[in-house]
N, C-alpha and C. Protein backbone atom coordinates (compact mmCIF):
# COMPACT_ATOMS: atom_id res chain seq x y z
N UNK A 1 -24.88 -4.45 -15.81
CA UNK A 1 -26.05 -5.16 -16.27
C UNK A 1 -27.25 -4.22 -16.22
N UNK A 2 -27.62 -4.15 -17.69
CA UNK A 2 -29.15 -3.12 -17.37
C UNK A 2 -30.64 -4.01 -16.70
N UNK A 3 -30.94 -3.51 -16.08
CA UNK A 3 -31.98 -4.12 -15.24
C UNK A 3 -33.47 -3.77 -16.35
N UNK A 4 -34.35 -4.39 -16.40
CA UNK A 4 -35.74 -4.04 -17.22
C UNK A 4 -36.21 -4.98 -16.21
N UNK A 5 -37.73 -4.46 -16.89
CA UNK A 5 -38.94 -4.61 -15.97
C UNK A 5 -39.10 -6.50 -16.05
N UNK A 6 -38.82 -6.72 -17.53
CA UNK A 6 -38.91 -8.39 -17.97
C UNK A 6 -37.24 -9.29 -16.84
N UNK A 7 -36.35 -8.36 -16.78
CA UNK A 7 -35.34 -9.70 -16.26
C UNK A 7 -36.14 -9.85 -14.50
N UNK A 8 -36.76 -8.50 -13.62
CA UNK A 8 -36.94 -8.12 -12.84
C UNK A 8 -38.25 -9.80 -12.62
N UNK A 9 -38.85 -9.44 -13.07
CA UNK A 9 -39.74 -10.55 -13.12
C UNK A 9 -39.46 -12.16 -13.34
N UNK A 10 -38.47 -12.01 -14.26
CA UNK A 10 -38.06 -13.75 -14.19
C UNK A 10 -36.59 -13.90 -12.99
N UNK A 11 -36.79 -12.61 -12.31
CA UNK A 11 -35.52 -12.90 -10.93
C UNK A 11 -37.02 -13.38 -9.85
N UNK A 12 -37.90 -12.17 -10.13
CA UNK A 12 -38.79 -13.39 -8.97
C UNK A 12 -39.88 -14.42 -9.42
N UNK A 13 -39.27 -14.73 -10.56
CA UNK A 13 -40.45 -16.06 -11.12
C UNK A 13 -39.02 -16.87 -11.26
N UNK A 14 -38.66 -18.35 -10.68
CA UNK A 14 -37.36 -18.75 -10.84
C UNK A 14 -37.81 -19.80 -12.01
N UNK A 15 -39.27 -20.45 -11.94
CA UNK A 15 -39.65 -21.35 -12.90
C UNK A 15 -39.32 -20.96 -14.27
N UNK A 16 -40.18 -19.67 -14.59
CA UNK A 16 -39.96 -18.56 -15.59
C UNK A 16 -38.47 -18.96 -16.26
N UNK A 17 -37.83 -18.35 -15.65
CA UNK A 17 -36.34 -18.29 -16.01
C UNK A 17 -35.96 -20.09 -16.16
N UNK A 18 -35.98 -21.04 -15.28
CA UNK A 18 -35.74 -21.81 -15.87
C UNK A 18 -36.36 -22.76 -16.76
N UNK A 19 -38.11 -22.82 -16.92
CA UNK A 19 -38.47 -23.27 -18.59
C UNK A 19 -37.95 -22.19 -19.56
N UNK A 20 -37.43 -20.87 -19.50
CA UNK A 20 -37.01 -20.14 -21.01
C UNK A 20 -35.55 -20.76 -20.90
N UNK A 21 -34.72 -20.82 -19.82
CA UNK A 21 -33.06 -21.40 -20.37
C UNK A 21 -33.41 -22.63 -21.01
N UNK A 22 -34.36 -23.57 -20.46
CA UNK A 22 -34.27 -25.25 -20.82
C UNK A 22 -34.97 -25.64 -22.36
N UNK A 23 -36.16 -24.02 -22.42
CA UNK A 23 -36.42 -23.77 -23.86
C UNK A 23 -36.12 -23.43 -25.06
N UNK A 24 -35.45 -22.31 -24.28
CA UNK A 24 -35.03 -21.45 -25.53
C UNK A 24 -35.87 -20.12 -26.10
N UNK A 25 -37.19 -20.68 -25.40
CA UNK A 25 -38.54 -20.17 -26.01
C UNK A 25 -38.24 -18.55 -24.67
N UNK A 26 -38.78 -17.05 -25.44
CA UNK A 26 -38.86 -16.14 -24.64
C UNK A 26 -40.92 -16.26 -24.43
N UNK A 27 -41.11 -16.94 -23.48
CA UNK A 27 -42.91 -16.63 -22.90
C UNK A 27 -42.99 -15.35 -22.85
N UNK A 28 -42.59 -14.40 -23.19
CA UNK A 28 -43.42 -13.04 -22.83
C UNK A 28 -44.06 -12.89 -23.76
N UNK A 29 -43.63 -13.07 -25.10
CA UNK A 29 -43.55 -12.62 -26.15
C UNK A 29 -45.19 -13.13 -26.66
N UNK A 30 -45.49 -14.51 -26.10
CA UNK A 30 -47.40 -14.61 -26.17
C UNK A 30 -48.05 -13.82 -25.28
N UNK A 31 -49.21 -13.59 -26.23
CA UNK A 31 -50.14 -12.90 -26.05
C UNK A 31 -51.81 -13.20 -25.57
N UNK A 32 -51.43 -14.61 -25.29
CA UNK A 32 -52.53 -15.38 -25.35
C UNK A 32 -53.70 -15.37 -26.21
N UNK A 33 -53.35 -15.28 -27.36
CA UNK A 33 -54.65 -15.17 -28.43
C UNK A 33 -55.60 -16.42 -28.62
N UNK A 34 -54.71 -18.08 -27.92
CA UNK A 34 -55.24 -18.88 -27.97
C UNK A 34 -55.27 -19.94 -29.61
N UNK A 35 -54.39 -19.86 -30.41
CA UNK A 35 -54.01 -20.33 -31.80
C UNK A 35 -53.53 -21.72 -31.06
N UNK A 36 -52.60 -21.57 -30.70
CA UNK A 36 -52.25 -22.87 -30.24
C UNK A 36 -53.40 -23.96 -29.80
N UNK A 37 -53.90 -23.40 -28.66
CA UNK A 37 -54.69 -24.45 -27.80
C UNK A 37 -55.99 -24.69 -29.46
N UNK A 38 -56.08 -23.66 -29.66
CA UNK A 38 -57.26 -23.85 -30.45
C UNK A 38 -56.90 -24.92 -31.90
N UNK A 39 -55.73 -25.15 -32.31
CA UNK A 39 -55.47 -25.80 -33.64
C UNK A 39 -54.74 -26.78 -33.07
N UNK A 40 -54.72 -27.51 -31.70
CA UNK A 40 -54.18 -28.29 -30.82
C UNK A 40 -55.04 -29.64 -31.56
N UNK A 41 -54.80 -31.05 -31.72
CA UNK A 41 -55.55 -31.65 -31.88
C UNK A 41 -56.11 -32.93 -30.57
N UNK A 42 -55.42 -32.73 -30.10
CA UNK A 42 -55.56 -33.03 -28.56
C UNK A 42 -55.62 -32.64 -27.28
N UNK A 43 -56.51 -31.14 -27.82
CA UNK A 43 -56.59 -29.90 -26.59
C UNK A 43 -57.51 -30.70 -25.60
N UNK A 44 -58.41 -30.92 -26.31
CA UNK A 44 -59.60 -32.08 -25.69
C UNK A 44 -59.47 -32.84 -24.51
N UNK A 45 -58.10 -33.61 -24.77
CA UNK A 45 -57.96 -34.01 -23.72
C UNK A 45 -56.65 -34.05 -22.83
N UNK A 46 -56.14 -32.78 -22.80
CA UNK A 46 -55.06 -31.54 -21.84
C UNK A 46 -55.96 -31.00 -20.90
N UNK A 47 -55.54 -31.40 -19.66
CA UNK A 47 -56.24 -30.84 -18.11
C UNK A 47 -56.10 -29.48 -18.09
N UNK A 48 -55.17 -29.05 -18.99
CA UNK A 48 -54.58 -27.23 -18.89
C UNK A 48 -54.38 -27.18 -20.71
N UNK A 49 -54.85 -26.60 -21.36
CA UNK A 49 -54.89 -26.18 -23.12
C UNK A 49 -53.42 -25.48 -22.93
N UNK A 50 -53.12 -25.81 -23.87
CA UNK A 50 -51.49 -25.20 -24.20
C UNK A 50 -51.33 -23.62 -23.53
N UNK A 51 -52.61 -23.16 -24.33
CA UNK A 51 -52.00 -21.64 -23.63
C UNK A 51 -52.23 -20.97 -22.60
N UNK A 52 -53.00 -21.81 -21.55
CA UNK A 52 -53.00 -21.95 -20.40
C UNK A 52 -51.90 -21.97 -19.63
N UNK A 53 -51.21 -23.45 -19.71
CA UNK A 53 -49.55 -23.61 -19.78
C UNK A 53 -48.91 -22.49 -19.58
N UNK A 54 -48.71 -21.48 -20.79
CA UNK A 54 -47.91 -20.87 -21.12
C UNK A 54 -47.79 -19.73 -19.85
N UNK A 55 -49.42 -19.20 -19.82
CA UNK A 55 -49.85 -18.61 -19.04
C UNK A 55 -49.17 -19.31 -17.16
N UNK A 56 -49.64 -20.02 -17.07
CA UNK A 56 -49.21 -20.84 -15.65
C UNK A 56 -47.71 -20.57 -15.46
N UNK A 57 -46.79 -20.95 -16.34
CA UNK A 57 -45.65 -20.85 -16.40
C UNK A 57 -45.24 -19.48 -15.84
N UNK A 58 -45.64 -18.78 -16.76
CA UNK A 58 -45.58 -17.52 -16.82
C UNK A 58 -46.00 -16.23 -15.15
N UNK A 59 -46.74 -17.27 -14.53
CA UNK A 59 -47.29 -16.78 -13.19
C UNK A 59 -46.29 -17.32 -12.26
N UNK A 60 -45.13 -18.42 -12.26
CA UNK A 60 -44.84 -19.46 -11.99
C UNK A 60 -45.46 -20.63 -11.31
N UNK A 61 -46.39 -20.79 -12.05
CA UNK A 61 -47.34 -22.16 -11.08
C UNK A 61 -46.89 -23.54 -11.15
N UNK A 62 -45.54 -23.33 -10.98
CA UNK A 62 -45.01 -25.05 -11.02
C UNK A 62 -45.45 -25.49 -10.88
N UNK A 63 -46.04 -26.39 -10.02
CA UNK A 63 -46.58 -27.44 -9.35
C UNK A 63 -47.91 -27.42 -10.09
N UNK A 64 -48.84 -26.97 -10.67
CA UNK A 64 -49.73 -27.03 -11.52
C UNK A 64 -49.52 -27.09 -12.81
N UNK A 65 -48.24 -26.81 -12.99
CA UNK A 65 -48.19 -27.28 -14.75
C UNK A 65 -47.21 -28.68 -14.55
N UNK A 66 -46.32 -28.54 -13.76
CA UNK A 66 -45.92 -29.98 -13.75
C UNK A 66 -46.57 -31.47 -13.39
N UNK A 67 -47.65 -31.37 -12.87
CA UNK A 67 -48.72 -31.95 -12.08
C UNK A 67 -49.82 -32.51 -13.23
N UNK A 68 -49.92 -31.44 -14.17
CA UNK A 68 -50.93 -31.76 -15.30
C UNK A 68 -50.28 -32.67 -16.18
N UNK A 69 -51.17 -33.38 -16.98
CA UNK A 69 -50.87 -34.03 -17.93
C UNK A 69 -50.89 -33.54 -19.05
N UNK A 70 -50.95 -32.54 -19.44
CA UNK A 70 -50.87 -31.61 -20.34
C UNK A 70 -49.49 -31.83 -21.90
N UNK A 71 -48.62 -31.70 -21.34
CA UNK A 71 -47.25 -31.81 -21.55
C UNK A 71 -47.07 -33.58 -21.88
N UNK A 72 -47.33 -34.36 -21.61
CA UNK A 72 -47.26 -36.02 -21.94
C UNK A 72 -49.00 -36.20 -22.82
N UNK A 73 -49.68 -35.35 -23.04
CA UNK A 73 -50.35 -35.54 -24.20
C UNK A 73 -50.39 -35.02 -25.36
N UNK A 74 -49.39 -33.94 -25.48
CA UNK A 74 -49.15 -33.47 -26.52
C UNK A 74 -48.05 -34.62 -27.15
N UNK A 75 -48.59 -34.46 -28.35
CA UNK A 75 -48.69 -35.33 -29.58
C UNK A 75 -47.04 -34.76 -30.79
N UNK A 76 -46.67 -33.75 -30.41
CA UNK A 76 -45.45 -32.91 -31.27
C UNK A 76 -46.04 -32.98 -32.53
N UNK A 77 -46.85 -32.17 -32.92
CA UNK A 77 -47.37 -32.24 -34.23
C UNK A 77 -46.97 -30.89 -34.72
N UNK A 78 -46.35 -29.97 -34.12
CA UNK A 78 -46.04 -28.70 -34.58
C UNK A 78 -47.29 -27.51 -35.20
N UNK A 79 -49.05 -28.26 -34.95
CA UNK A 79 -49.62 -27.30 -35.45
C UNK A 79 -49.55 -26.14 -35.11
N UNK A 80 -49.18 -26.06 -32.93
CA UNK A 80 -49.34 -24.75 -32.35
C UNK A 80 -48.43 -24.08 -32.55
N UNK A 81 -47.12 -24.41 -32.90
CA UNK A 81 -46.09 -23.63 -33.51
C UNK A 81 -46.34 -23.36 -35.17
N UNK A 82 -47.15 -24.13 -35.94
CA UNK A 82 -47.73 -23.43 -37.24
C UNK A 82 -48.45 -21.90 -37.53
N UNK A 83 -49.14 -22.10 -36.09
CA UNK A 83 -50.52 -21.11 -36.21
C UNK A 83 -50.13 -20.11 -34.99
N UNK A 84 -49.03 -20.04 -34.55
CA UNK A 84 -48.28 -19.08 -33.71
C UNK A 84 -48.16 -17.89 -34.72
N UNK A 85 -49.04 -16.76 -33.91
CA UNK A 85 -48.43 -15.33 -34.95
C UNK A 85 -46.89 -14.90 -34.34
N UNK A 86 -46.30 -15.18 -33.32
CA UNK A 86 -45.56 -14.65 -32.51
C UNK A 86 -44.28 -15.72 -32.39
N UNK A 87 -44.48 -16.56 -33.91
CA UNK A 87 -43.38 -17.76 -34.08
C UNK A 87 -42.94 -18.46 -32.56
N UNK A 88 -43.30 -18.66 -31.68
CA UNK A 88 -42.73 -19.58 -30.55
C UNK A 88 -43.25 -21.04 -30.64
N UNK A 89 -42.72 -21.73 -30.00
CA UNK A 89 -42.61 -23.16 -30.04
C UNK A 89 -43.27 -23.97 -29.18
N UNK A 90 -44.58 -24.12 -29.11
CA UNK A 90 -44.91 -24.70 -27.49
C UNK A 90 -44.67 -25.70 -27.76
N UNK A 91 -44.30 -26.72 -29.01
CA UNK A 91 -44.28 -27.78 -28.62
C UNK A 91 -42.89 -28.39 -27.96
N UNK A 92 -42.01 -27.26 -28.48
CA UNK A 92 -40.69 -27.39 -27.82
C UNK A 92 -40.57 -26.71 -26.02
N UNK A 93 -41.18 -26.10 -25.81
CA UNK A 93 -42.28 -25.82 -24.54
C UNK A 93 -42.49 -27.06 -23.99
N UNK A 94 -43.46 -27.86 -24.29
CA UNK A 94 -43.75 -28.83 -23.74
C UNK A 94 -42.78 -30.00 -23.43
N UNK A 95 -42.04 -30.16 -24.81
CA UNK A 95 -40.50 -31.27 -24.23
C UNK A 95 -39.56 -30.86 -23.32
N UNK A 96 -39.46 -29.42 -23.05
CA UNK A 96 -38.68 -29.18 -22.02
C UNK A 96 -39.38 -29.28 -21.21
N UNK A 97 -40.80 -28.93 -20.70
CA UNK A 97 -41.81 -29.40 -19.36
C UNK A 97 -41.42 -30.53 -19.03
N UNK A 98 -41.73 -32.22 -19.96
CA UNK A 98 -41.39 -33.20 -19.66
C UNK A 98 -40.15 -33.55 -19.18
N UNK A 99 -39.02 -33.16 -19.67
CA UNK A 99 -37.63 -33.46 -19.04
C UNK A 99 -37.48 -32.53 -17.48
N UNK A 100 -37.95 -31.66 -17.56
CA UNK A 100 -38.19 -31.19 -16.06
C UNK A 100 -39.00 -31.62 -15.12
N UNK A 101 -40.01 -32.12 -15.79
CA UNK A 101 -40.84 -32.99 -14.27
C UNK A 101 -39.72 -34.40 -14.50
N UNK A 102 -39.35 -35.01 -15.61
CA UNK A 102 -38.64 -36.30 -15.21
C UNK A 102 -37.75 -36.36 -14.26
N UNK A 103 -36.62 -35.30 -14.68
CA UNK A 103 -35.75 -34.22 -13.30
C UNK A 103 -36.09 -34.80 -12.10
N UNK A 104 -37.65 -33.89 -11.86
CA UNK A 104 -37.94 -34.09 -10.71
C UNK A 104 -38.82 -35.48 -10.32
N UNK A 105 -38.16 -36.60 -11.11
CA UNK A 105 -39.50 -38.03 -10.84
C UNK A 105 -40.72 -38.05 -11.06
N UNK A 106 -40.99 -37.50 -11.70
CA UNK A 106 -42.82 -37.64 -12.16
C UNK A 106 -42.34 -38.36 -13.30
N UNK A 107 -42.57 -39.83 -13.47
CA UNK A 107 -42.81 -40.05 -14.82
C UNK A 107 -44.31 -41.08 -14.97
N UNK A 108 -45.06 -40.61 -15.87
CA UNK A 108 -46.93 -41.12 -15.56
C UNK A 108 -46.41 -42.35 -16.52
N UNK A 109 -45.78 -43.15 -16.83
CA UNK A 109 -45.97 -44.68 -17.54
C UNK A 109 -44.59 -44.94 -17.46
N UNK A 110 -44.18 -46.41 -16.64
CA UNK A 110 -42.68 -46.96 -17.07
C UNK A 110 -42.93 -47.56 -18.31
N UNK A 111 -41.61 -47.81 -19.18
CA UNK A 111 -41.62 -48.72 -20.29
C UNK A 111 -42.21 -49.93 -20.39
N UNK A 112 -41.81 -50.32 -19.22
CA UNK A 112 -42.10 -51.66 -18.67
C UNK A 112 -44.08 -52.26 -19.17
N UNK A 113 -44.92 -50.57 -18.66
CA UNK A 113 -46.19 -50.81 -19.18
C UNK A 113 -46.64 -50.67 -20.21
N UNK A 114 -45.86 -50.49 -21.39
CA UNK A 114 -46.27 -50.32 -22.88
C UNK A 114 -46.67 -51.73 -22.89
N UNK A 115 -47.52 -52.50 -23.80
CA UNK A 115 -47.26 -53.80 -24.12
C UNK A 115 -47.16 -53.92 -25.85
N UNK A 116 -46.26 -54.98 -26.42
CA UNK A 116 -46.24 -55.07 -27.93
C UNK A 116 -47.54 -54.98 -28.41
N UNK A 117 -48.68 -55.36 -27.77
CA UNK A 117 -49.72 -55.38 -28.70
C UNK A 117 -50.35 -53.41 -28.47
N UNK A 118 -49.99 -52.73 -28.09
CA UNK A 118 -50.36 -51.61 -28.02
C UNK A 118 -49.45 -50.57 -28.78
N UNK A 119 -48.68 -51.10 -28.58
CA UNK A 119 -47.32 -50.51 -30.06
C UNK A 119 -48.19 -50.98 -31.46
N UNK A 120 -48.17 -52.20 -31.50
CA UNK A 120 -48.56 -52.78 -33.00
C UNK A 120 -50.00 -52.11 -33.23
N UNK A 121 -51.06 -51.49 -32.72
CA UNK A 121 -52.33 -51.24 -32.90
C UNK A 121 -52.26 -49.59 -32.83
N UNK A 122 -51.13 -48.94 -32.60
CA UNK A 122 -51.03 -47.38 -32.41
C UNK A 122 -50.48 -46.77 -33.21
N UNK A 123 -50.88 -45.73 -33.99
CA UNK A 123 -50.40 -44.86 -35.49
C UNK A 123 -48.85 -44.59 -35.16
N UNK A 124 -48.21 -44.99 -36.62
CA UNK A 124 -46.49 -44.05 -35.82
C UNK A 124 -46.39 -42.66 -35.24
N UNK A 125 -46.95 -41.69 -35.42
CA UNK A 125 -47.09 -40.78 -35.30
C UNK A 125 -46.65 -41.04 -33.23
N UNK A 126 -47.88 -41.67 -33.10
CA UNK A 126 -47.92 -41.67 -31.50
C UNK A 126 -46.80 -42.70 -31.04
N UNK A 127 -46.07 -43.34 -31.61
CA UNK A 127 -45.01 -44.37 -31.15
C UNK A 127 -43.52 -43.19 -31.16
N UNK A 128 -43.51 -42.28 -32.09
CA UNK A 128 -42.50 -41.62 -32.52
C UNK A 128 -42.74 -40.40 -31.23
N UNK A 129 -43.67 -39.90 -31.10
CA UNK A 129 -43.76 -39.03 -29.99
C UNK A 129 -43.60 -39.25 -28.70
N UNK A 130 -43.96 -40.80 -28.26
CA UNK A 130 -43.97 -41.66 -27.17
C UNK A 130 -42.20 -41.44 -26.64
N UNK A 131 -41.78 -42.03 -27.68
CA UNK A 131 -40.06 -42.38 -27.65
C UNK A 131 -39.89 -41.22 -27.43
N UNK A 132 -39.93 -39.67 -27.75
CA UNK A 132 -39.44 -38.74 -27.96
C UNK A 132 -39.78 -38.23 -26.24
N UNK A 133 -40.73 -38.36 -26.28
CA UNK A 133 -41.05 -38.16 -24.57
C UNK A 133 -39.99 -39.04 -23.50
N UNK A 134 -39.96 -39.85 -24.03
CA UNK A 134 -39.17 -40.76 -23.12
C UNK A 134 -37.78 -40.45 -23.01
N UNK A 135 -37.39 -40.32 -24.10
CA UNK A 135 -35.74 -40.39 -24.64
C UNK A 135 -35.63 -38.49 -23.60
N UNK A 136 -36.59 -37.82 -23.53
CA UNK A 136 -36.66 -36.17 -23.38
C UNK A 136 -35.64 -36.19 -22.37
């Protein structure tokens, strides 16, 4: 096995290594130019902007990116993967975040608290992303 400076680092970042297996996504490869967070349409209101995230991850700050709500307000709209020069996926980033804090029991709304009249008054867009979070 050839050793490099990148596997060396995700042997002592264990988070690292496991959001890229559960992703798919290689994080080195951003540069933080900030495209994402910036063409985000709900950066506004993310406690941590996408490429923050990426960044956190990347330090392994579990417990601060799993902790944020960051990841359950993204919307899967694919802009930050539009406007990615470096083609990666945060939004597929972020669905693997969510199934890993679920993993670990963080889940911020049971089903139970949706109510029909908040389904019926909410764009599909956000009902289709909702489920997708859930189902994650």
């Amino acid at each position: 096995m050839k050793i490099t400076i990148e596997s060396l680092s995700k042997t002592k970042n264990p988070f690292l290594a496991q959001v890229e297996r559960e992703t798919g996504e290689d994080l080195s490869r951003c540069y933080q130019c900030g495209n994402c967070s910036g063409s985000c349409p709900v950066s506004d209101e993310m406690e941590i902007p996408v490429s923050q995230i990426i960044r956190f991850v990347t330090l392994g700050q579990e417990k601060t990116v799993l902790e944020s709500n960051s990841m359950w307000v993204c919307v899967s709209c694919f802009q930050c993967q539009y406007n990615c020069p470096k083609c990666l996926d945060p939004s597929k980033l972020m669905e693997g975040l969510r199934r890993l804090s679920l993993r670990k029991g963080h889940a911020p709304i049971e089903m139970a608290q949706v109510t029909g009249e908040f389904i019926e008054r909410s764009p599909q867009q956000a009902i289709v992303a909702g489920f997708r979070k859930l189902m994650s």
